[in-house]
Protein backbone atom coordinates (compact mmCIF):
# COMPACT_ATOMS: atom_id res chain seq x y z
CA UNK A 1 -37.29 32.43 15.11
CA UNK A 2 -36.63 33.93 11.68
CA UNK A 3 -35.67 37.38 10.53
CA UNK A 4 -34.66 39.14 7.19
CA UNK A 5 -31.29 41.16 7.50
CA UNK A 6 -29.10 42.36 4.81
CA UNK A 7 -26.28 43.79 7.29
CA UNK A 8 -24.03 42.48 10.47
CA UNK A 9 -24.93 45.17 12.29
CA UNK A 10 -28.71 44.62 11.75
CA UNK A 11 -28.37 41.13 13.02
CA UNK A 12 -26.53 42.40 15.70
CA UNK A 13 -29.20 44.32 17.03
CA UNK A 14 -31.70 41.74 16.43
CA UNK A 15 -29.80 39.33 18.46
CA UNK A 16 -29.86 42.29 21.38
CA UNK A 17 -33.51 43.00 20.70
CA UNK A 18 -34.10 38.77 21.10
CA UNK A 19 -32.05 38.24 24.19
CA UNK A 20 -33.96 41.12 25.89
CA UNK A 21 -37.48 40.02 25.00
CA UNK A 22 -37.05 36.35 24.74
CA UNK A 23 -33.91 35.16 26.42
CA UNK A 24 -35.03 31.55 26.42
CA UNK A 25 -34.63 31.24 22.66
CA UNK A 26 -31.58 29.61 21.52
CA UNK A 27 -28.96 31.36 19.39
CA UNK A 28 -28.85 27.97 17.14
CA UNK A 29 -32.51 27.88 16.57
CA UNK A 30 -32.69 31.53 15.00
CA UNK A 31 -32.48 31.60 11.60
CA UNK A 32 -32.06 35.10 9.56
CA UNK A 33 -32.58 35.29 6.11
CA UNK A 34 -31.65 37.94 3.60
CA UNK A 35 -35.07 37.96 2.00
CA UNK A 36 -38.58 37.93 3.52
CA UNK A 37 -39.38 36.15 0.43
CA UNK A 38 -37.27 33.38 1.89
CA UNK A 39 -38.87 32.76 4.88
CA UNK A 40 -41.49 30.04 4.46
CA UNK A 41 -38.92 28.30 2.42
CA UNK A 42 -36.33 28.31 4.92
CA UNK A 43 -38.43 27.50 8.06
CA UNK A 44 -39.54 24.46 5.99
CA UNK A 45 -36.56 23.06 5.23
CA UNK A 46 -35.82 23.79 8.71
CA UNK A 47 -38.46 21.56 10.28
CA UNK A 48 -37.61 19.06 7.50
CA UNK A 49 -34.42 18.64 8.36
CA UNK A 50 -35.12 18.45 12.22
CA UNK A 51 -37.92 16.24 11.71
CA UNK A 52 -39.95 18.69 13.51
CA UNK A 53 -44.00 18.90 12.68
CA UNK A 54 -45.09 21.85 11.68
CA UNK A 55 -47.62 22.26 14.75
CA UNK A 56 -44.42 22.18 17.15
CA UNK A 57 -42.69 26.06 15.46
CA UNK A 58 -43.95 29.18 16.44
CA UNK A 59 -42.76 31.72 14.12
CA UNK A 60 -42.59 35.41 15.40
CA UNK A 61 -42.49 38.25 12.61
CA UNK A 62 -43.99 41.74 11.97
CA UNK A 63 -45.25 41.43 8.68
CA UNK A 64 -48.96 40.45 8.63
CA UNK A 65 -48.76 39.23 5.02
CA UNK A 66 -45.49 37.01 5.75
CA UNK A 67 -47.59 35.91 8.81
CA UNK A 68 -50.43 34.87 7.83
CA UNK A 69 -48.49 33.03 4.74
CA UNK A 70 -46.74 31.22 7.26
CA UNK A 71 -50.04 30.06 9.00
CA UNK A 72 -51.38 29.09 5.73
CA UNK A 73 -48.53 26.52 5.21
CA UNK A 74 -49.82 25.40 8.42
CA UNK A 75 -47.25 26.86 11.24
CA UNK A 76 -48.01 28.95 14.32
CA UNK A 77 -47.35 32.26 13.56
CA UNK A 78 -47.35 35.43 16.35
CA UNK A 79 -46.57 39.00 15.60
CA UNK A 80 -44.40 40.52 17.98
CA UNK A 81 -46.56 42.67 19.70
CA UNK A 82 -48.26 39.44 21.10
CA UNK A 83 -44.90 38.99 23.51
CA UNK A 84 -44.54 43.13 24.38
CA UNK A 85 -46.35 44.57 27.41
């Protein structure tokens, strides 16, 4: 999981907004970044240094255009209304 922030609080409530919708999602495999630029950078050196394929992330977001960059670098990608009844 990945998320711009640029504040404490904001990742505060992000954390709260996480643990209510996805609980199962470990605090050590969220990443935030301060940038949405950032993001495809940071989830690939993330898999890189796991030694995870890119096939095994899903990465959640609400930005289409982040999203479907993400897909086009070959990860899953879901918007967040896919997980909200």
């Amino acid at each position: 999981m990945k998320g711009a922030i640029t504040t404490s609080h904001e990742m505060n409530e992000k954390y709260e907004w996480l643990d209510k919708y996805y609980p199962f999602i470990k605090k050590d495999n969220i990443i935030f970044v301060s940038k949405s630029e950032y993001k495809l950078i940071a989830i690939e050196q993330y898999a890189k240094k796991l030694k995870i394929n890119k096939k095994d992330i899903v990465f959640i977001d609400d930005k289409h255009s982040t999203l479907r960059q993400i897909e086009e670098a070959g990860f899953t990608a879901y918007h967040v209304t896919s997980f909200i009844e």
